[in-house]
N, C-alpha and C. Protein backbone atom coordinates (compact mmCIF):
# COMPACT_ATOMS: atom_id res chain seq x y z
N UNK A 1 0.82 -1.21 0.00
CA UNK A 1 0.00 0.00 0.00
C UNK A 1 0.86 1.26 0.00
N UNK A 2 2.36 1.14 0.93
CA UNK A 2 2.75 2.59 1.11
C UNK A 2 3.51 2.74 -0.38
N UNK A 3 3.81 1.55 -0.67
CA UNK A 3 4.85 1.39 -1.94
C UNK A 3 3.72 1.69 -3.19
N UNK A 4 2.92 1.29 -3.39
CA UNK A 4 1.72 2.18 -4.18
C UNK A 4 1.37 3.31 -4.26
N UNK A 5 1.74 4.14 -2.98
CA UNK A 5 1.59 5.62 -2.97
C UNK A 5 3.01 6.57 -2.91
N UNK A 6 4.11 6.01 -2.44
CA UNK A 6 5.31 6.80 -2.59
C UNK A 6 5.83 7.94 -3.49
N UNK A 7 5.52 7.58 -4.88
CA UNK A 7 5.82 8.90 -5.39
C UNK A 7 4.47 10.20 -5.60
N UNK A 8 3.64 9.65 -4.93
CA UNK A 8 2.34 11.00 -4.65
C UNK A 8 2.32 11.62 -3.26
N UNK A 9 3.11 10.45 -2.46
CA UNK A 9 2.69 10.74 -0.84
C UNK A 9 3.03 11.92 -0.52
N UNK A 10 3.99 12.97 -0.84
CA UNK A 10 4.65 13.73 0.13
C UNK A 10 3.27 15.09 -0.35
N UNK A 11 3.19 15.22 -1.89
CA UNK A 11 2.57 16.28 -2.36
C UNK A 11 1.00 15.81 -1.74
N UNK A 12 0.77 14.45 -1.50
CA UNK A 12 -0.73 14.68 -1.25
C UNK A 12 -0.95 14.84 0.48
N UNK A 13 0.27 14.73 0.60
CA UNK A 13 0.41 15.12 2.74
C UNK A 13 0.20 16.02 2.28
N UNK A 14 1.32 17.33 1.60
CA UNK A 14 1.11 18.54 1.85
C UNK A 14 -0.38 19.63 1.91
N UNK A 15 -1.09 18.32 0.69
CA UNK A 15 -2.25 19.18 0.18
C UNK A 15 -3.74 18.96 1.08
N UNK A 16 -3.62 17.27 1.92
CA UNK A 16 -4.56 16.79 2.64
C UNK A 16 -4.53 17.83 4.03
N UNK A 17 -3.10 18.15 4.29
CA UNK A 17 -3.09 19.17 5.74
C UNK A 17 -2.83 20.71 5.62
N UNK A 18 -3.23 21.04 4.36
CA UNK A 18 -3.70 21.91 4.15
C UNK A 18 -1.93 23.24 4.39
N UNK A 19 -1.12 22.18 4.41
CA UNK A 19 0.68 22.66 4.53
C UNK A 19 0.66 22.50 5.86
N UNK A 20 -0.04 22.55 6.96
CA UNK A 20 0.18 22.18 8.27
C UNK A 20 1.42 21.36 8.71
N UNK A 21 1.80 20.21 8.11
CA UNK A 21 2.52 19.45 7.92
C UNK A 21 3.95 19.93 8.41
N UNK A 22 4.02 20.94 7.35
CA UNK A 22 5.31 21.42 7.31
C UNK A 22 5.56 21.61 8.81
N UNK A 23 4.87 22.75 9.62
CA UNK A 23 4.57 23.02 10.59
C UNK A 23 5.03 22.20 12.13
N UNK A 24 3.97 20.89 11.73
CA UNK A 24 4.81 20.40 12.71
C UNK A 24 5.55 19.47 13.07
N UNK A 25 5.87 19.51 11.66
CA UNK A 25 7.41 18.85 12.10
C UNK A 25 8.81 19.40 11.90
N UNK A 26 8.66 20.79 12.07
CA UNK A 26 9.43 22.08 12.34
C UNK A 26 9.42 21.75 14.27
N UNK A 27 8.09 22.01 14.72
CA UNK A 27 7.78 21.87 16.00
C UNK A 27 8.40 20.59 16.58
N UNK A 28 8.27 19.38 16.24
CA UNK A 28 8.95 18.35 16.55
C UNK A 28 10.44 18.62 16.47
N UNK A 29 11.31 18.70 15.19
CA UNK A 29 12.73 18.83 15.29
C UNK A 29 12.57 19.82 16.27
N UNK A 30 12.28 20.59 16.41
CA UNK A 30 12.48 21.68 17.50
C UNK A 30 12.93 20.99 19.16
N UNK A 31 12.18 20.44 19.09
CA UNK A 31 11.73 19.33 20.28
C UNK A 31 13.18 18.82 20.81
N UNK A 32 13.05 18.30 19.47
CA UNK A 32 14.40 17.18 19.39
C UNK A 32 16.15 18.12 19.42
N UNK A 33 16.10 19.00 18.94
CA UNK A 33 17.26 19.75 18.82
C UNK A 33 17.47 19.86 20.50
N UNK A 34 16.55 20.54 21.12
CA UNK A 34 16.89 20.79 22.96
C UNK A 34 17.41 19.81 23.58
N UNK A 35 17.15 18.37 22.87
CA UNK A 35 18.24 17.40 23.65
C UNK A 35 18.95 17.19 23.33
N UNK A 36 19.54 18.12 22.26
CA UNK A 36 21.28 17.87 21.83
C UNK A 36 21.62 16.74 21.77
N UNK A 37 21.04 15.75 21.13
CA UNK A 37 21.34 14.11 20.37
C UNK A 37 22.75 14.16 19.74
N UNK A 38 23.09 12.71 19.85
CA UNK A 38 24.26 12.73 18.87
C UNK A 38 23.84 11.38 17.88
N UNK A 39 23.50 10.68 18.02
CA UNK A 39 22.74 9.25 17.34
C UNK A 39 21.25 10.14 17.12
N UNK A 40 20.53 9.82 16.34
CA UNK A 40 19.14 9.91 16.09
C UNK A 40 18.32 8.24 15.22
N UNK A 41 17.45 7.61 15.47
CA UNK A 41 16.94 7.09 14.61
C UNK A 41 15.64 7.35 14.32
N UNK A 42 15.03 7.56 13.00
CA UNK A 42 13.87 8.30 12.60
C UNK A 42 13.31 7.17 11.99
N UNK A 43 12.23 6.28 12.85
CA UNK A 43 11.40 5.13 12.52
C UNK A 43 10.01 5.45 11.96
N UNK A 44 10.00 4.43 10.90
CA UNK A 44 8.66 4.34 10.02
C UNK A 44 9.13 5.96 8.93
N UNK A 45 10.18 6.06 8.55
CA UNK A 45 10.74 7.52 8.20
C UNK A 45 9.85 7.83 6.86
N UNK A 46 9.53 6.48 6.15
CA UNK A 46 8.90 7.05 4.92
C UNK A 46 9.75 7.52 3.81
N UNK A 47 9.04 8.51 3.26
CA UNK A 47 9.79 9.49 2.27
C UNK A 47 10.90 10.59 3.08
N UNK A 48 11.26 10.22 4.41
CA UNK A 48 12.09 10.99 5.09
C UNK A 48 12.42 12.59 5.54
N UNK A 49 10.57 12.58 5.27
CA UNK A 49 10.21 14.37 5.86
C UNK A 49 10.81 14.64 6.83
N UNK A 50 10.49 14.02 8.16
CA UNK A 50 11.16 14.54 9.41
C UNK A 50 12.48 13.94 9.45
N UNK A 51 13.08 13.35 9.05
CA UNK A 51 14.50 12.56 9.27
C UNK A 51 15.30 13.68 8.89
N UNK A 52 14.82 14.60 7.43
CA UNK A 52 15.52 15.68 6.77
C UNK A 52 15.57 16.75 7.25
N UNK A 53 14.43 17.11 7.95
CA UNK A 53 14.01 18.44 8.56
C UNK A 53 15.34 18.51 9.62
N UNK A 54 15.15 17.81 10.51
CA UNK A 54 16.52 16.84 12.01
C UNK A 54 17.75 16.68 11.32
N UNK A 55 17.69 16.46 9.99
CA UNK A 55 19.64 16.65 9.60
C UNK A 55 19.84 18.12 9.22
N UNK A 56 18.88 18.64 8.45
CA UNK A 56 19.15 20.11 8.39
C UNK A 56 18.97 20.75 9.54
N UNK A 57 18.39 21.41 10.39
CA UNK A 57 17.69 21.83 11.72
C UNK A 57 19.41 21.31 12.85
N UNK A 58 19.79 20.07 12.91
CA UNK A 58 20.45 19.30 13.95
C UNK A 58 21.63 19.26 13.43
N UNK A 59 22.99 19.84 13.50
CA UNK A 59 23.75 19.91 12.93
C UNK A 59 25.25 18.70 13.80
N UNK A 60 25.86 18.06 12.81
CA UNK A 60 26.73 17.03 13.83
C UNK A 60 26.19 16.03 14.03
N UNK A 61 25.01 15.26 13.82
CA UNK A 61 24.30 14.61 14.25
C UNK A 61 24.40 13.11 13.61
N UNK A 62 24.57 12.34 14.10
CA UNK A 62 24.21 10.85 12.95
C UNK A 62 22.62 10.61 12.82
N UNK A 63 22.23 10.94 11.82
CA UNK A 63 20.31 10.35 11.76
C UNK A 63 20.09 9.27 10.45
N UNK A 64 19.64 8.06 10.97
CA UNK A 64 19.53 7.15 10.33
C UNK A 64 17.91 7.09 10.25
N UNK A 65 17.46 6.92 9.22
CA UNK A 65 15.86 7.04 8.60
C UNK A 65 15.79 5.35 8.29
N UNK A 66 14.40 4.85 9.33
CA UNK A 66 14.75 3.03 8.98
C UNK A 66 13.62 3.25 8.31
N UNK A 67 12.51 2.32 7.46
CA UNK A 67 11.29 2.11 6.95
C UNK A 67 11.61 0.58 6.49
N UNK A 68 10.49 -0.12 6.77
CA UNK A 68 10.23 -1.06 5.69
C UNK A 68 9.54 -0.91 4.14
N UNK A 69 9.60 0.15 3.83
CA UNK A 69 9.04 0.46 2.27
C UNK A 69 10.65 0.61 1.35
N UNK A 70 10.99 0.02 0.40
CA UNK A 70 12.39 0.45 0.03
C UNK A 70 11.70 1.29 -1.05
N UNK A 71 10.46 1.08 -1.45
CA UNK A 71 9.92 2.31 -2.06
C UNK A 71 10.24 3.59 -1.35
N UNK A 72 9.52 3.95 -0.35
CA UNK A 72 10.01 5.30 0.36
C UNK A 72 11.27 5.51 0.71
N UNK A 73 11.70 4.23 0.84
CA UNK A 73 13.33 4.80 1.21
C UNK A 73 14.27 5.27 0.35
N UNK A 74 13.73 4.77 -1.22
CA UNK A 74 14.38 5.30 -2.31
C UNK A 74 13.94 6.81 -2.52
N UNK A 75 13.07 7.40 -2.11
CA UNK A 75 12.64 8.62 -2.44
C UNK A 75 13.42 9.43 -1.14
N UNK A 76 13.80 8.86 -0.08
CA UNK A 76 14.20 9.30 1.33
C UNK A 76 16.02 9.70 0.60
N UNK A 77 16.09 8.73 -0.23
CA UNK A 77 17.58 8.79 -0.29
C UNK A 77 17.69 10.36 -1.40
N UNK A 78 16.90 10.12 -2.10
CA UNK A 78 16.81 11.17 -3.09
C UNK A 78 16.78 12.32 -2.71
N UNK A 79 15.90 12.34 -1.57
CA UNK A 79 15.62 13.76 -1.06
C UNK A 79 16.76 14.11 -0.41
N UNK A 80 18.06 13.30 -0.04
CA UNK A 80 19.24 14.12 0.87
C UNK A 80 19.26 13.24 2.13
N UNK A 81 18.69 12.30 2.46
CA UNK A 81 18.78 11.60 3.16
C UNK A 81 19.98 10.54 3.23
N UNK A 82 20.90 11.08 3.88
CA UNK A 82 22.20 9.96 4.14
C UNK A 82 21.88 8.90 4.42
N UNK A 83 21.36 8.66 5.56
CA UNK A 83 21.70 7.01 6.28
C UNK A 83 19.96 7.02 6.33
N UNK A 84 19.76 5.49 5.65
CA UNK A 84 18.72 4.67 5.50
C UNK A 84 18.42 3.26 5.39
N UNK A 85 17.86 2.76 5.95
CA UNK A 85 17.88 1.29 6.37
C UNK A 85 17.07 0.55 6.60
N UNK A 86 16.69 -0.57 5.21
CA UNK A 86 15.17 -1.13 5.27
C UNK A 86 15.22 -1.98 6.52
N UNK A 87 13.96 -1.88 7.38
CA UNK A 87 14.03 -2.41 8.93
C UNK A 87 12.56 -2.55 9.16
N UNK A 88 12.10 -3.76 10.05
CA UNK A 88 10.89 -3.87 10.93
C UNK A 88 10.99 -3.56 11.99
N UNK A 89 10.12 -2.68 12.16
CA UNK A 89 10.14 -1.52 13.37
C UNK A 89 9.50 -2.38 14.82
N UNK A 90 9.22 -3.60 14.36
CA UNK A 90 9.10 -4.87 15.45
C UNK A 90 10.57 -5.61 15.91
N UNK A 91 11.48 -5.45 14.79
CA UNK A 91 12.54 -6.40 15.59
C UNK A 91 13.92 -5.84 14.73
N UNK A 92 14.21 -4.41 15.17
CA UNK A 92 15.02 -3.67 14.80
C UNK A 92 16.26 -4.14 15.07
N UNK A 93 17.20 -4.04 13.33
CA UNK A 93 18.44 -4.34 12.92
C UNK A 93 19.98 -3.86 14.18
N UNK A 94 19.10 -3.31 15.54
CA UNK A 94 20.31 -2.49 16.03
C UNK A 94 20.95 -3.07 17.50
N UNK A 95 21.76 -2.73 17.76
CA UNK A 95 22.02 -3.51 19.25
C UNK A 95 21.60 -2.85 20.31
N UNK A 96 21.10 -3.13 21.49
CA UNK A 96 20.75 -2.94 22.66
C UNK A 96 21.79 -1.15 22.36
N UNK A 97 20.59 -0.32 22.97
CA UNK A 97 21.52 1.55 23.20
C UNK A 97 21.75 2.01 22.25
N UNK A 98 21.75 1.89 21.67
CA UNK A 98 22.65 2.09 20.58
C UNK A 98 21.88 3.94 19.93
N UNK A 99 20.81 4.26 20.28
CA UNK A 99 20.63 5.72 19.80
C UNK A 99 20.49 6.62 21.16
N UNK A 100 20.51 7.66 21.42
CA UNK A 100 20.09 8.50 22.39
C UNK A 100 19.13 9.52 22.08
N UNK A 101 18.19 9.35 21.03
CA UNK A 101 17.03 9.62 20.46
C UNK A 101 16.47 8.96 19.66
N UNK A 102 14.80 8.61 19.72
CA UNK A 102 13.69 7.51 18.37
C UNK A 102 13.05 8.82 18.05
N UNK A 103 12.49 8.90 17.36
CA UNK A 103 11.73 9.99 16.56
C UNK A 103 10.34 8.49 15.34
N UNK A 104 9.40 9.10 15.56
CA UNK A 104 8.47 8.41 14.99
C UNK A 104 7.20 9.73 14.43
N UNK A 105 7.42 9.09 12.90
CA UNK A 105 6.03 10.55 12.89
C UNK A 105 5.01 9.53 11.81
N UNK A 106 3.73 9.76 12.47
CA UNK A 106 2.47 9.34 11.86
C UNK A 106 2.59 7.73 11.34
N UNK A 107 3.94 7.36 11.93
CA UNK A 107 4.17 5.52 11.87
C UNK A 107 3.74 4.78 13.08
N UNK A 108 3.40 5.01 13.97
CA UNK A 108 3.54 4.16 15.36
C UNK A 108 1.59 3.35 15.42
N UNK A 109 1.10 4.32 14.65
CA UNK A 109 -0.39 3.84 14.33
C UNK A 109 -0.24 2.53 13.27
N UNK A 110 0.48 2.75 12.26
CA UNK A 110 0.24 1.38 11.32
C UNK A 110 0.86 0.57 11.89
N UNK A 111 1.30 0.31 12.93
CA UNK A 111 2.24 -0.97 14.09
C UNK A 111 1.16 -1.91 14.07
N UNK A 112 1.16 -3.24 13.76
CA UNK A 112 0.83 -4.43 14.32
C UNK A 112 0.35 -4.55 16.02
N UNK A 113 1.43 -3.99 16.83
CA UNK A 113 1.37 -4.07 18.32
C UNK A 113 2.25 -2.79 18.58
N UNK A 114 1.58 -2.28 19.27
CA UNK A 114 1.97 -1.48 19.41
C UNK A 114 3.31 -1.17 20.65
N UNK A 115 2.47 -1.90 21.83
CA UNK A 115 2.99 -2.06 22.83
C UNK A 115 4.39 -3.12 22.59
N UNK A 116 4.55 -3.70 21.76
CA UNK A 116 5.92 -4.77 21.54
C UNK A 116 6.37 -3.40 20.87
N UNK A 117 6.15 -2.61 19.62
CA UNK A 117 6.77 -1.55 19.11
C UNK A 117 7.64 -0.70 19.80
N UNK A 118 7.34 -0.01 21.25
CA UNK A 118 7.50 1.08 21.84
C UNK A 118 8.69 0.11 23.01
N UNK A 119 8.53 -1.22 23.42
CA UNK A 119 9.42 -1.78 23.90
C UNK A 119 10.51 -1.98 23.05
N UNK A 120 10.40 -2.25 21.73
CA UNK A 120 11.63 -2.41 20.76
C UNK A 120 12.43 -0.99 20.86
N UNK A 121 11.49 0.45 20.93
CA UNK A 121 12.25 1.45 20.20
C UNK A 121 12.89 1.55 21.65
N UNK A 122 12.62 1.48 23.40
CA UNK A 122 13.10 1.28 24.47
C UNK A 122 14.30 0.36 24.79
N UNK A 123 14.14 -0.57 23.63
CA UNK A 123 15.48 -1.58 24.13
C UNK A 123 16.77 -1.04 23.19
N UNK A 124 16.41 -0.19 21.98
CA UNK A 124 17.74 0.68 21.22
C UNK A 124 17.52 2.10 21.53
N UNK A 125 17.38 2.46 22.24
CA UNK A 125 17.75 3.55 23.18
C UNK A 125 18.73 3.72 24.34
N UNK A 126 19.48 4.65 24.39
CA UNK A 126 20.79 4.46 25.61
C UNK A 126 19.70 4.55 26.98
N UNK A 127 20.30 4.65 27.96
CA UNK A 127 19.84 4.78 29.39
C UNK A 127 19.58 6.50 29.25
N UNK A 128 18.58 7.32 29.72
CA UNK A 128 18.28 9.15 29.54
C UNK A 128 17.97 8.99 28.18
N UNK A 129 17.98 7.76 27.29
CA UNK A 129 17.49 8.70 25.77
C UNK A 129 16.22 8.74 25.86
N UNK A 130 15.57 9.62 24.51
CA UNK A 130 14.40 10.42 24.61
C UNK A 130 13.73 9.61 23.20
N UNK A 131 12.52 9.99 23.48
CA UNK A 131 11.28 9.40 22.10
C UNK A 131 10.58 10.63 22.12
N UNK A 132 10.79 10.86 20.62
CA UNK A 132 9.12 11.33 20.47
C UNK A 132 8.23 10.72 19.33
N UNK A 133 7.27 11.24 19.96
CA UNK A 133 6.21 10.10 18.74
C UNK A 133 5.47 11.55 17.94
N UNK A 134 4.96 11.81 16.69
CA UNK A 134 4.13 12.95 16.04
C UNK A 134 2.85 11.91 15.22
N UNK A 135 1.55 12.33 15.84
CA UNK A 135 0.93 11.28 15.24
C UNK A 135 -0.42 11.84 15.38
N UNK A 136 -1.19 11.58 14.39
CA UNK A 136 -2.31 12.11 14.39
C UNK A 136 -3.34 11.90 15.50
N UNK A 137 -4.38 12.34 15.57
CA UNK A 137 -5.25 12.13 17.19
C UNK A 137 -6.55 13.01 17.01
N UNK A 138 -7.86 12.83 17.37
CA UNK A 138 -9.00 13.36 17.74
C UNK A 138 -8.74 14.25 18.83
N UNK A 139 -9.38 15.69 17.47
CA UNK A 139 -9.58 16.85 19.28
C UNK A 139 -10.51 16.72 19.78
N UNK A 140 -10.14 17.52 21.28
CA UNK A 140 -10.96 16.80 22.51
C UNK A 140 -12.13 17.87 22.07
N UNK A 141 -12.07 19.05 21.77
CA UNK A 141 -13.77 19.93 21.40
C UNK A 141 -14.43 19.38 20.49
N UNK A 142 -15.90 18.57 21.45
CA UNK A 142 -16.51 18.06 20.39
C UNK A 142 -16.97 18.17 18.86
N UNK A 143 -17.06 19.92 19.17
CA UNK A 143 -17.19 20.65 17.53
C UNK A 143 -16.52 20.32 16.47
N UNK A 144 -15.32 20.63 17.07
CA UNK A 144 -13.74 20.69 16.61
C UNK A 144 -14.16 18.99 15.72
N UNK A 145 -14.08 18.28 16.96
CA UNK A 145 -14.26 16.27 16.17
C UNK A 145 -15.39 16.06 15.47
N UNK A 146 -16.49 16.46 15.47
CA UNK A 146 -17.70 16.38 14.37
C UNK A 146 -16.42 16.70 13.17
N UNK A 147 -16.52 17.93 13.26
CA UNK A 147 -16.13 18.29 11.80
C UNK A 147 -14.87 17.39 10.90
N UNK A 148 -14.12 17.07 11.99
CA UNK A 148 -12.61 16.51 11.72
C UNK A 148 -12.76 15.23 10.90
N UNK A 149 -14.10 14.75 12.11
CA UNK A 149 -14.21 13.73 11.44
C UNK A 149 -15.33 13.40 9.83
N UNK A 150 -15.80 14.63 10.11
CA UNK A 150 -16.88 14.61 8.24
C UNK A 150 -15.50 14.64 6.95
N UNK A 151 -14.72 15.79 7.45
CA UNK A 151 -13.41 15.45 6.66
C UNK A 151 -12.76 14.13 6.68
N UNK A 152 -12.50 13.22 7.35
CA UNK A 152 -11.46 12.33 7.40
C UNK A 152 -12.58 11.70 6.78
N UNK A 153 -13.74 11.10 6.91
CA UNK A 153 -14.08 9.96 6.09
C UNK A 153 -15.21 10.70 5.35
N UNK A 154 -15.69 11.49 4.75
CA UNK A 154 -16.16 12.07 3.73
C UNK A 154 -15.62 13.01 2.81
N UNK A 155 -14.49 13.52 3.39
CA UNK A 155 -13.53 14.50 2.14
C UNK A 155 -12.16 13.90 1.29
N UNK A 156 -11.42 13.70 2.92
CA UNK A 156 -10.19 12.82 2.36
C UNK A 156 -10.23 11.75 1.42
N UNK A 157 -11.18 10.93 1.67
CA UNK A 157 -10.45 9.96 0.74
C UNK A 157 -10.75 10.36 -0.59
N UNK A 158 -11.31 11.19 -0.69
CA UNK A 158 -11.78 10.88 -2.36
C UNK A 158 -10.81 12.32 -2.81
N UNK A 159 -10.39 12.79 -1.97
CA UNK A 159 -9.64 14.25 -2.77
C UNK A 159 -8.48 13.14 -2.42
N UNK A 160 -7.62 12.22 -1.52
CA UNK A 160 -6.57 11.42 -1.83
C UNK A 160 -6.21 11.03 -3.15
N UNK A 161 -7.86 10.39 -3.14
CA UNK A 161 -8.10 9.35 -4.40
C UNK A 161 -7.70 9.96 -6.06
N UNK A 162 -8.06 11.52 -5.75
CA UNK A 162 -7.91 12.39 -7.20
C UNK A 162 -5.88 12.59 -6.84
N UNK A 163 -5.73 12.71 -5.94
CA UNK A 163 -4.25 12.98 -6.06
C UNK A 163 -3.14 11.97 -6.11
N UNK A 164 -3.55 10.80 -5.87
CA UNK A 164 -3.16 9.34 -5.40
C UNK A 164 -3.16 8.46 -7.03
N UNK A 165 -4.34 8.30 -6.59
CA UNK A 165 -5.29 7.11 -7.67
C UNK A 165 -5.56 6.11 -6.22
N UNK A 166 -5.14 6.36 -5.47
CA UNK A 166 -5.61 5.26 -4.20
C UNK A 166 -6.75 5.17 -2.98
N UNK A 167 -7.66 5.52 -3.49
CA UNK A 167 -8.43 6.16 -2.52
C UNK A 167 -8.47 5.07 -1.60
N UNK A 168 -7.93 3.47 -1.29
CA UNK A 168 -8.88 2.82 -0.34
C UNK A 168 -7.56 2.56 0.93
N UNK A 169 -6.29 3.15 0.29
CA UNK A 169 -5.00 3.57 1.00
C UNK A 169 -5.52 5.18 2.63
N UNK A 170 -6.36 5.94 1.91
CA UNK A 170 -6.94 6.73 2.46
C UNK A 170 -8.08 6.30 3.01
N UNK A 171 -9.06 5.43 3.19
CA UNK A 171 -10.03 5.03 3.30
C UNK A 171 -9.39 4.25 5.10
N UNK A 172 -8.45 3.20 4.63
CA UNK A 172 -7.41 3.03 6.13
C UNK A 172 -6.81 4.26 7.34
N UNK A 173 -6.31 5.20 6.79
CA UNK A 173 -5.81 6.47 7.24
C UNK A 173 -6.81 6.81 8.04
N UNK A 174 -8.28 7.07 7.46
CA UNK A 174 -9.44 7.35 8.49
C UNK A 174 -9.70 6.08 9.82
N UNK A 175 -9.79 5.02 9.15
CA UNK A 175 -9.64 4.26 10.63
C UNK A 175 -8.91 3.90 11.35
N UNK A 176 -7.83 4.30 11.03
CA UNK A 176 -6.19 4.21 12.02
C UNK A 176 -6.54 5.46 12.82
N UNK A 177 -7.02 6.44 12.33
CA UNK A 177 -6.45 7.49 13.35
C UNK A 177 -7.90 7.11 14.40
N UNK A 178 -8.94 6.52 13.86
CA UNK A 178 -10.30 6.56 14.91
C UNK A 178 -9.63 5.77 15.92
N UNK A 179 -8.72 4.41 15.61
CA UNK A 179 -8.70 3.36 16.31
C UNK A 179 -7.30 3.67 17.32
N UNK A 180 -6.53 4.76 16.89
CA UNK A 180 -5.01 5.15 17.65
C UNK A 180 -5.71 5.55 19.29
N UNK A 181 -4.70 5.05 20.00
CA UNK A 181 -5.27 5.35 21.51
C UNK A 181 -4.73 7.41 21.49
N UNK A 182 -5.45 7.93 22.43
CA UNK A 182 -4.58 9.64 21.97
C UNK A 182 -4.87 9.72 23.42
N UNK A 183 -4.11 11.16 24.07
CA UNK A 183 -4.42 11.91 25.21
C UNK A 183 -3.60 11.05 26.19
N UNK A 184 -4.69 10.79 27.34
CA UNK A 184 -3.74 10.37 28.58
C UNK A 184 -3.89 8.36 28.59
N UNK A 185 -4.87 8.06 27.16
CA UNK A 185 -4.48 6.74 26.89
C UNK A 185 -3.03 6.73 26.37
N UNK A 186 -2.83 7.23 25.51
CA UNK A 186 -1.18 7.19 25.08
C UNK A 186 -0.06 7.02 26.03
N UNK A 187 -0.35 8.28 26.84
CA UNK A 187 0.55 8.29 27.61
C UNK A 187 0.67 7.22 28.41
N UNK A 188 -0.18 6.69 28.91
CA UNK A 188 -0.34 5.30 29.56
C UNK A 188 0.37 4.02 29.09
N UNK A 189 0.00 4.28 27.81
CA UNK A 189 0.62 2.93 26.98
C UNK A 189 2.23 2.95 26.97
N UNK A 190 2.58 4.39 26.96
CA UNK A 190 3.96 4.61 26.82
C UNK A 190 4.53 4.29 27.70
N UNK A 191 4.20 4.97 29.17
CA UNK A 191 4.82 4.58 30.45
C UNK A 191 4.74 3.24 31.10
N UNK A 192 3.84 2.06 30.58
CA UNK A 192 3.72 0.77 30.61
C UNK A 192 4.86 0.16 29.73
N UNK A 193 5.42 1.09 28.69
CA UNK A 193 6.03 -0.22 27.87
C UNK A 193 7.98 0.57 27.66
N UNK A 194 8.25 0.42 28.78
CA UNK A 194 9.60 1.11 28.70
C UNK A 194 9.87 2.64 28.91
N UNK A 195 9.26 3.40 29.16
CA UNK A 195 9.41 4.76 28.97
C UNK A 195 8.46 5.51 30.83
N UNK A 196 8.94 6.30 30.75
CA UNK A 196 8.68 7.52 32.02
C UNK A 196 9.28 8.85 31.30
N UNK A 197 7.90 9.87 32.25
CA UNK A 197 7.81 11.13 31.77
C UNK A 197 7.32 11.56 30.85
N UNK A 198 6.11 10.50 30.40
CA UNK A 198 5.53 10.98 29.27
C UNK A 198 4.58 12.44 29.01
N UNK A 199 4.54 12.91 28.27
CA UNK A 199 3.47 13.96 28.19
C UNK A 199 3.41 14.18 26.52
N UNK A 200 2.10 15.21 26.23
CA UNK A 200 1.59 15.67 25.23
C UNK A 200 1.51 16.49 24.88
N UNK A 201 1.56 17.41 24.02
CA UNK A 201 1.56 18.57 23.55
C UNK A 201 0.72 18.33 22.14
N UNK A 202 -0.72 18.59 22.17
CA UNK A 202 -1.58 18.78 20.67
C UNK A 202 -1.31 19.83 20.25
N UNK A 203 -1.47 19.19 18.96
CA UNK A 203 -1.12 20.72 17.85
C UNK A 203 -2.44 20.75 16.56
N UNK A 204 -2.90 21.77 16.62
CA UNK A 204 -3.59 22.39 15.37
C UNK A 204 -5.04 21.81 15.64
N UNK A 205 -4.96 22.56 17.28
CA UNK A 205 -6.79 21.96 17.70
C UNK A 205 -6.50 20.52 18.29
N UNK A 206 -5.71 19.75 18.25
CA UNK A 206 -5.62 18.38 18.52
C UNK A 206 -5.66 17.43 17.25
N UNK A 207 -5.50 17.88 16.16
CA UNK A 207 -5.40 17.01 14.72
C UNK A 207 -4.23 16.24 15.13
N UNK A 208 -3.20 16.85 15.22
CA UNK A 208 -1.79 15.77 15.72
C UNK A 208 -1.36 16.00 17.17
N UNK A 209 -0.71 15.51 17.87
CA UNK A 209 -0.04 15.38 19.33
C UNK A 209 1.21 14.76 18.65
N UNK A 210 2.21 15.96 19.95
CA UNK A 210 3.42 15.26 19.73
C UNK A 210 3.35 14.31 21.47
N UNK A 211 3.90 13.28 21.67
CA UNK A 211 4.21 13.16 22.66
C UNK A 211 5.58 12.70 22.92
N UNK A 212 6.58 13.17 24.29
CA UNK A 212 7.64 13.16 24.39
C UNK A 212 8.20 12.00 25.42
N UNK A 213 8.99 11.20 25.84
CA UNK A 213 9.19 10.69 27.06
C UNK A 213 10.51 10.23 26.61
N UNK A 214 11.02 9.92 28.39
CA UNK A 214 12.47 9.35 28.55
C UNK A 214 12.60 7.79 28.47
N UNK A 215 13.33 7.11 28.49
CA UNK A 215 13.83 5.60 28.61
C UNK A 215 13.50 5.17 29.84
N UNK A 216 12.94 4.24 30.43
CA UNK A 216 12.91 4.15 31.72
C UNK A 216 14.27 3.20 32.17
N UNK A 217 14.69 3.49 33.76
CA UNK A 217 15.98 3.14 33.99
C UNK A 217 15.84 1.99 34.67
N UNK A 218 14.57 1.26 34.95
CA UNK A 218 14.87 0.11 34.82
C UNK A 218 14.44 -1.16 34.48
């Protein structure tokens, strides 16, 4: 499916979020720059939007962009993306520590399990390293979610579908984000599966949440 959409995906992100996009994952590297990383790995990287944003933005930095699509990863490489590495984000190519930052944007929803996911990205993390996750989510003003949601499954897919040819790739997108846990379920899930100090920060009404947390130490 993602390998079916790769060479439309980035222009039909830009056009489905209306450029928002750009936005926040400006806000995320932002995030990520304050912990002065020296390893980065940028999981589920895709076409390597945020992996690029974090090598330009993060200067000195090693950032390795993993995906299992070698479709996207060929477009990741194109775009300026150094280090890339086809990988299952269930049973990652890396040794125990080995980054002192995970970065995940709008991938941690298409996970199989989620909770085995967030323990994998915990067991290649050093001891103090940091996660953040950028991922879409229902705002909490009911108004706000009526509407969000007449768009996600009455607009999107079919304006996907004109920019795509894939409309039933978009048709998924709407029930991933219904079915993603968001708010202080997230956080829950996070601090259950390797991690402390979680918190949230929604962005753009609550369309996306970034959420941030440490490695837990033990």
């Amino acid at each position: 499916m993602f390998g079916a959409v790769a060479r439309r995906y980035d222009f039909a992100n830009h056009v489905l979020s209306c450029g928002c996009d750009f936005y926040w994952r400006k806000r995320a590297a932002d995030m990520v720059a304050a912990w002065r990383p020296q390893k980065i790995l940028d999981l589920a990287t895709g076409t390597g939007d945020l992996a690029i944003v974090l090598q330009n933005r993060i200067l000195n930095t090693e950032i390795t962009g993993a995906d299992f699509s070698e479709e996207m990863l060929a477009i990741a490489r194109e775009k300026g993306l150094k280090n890339t590495i086809l990988a299952d984000l269930l049973a990652l190519p890396f040794a125990s520590g080995s980054f002192d930052s995970v970065t995940i944007a709008f991938g941690l929803r298409n996970v199989q399990d989620w909770s085995k996911a967030l323990r994998e990205i915990a067991r290649v993390l050093c001891r103090q390293g940091r996660l953040l996750i950028l991922d879409f989510s229902l705002p909490r003003s009911a108004t706000l979610r009526a509407v969000y949601r007449l768009y996600l499954h009455h607009c999107l897919p079919f304006v996907a579908a004109a920019l795509t040819g894939k409309k039933s790739a978009y048709d998924y997108l709407a029930d991933s984000i219904e079915k993603f846990p968001g708010g202080d379920m997230m956080l829950s899930l996070i601090e259950t599966n390797g991690f402390t100090d979680a918190r949230a920060e929604p962005l753009t009404g609550g369309i996306v949440t970034i959420y941030t947390a440490a490695r837990s130490l033990n």
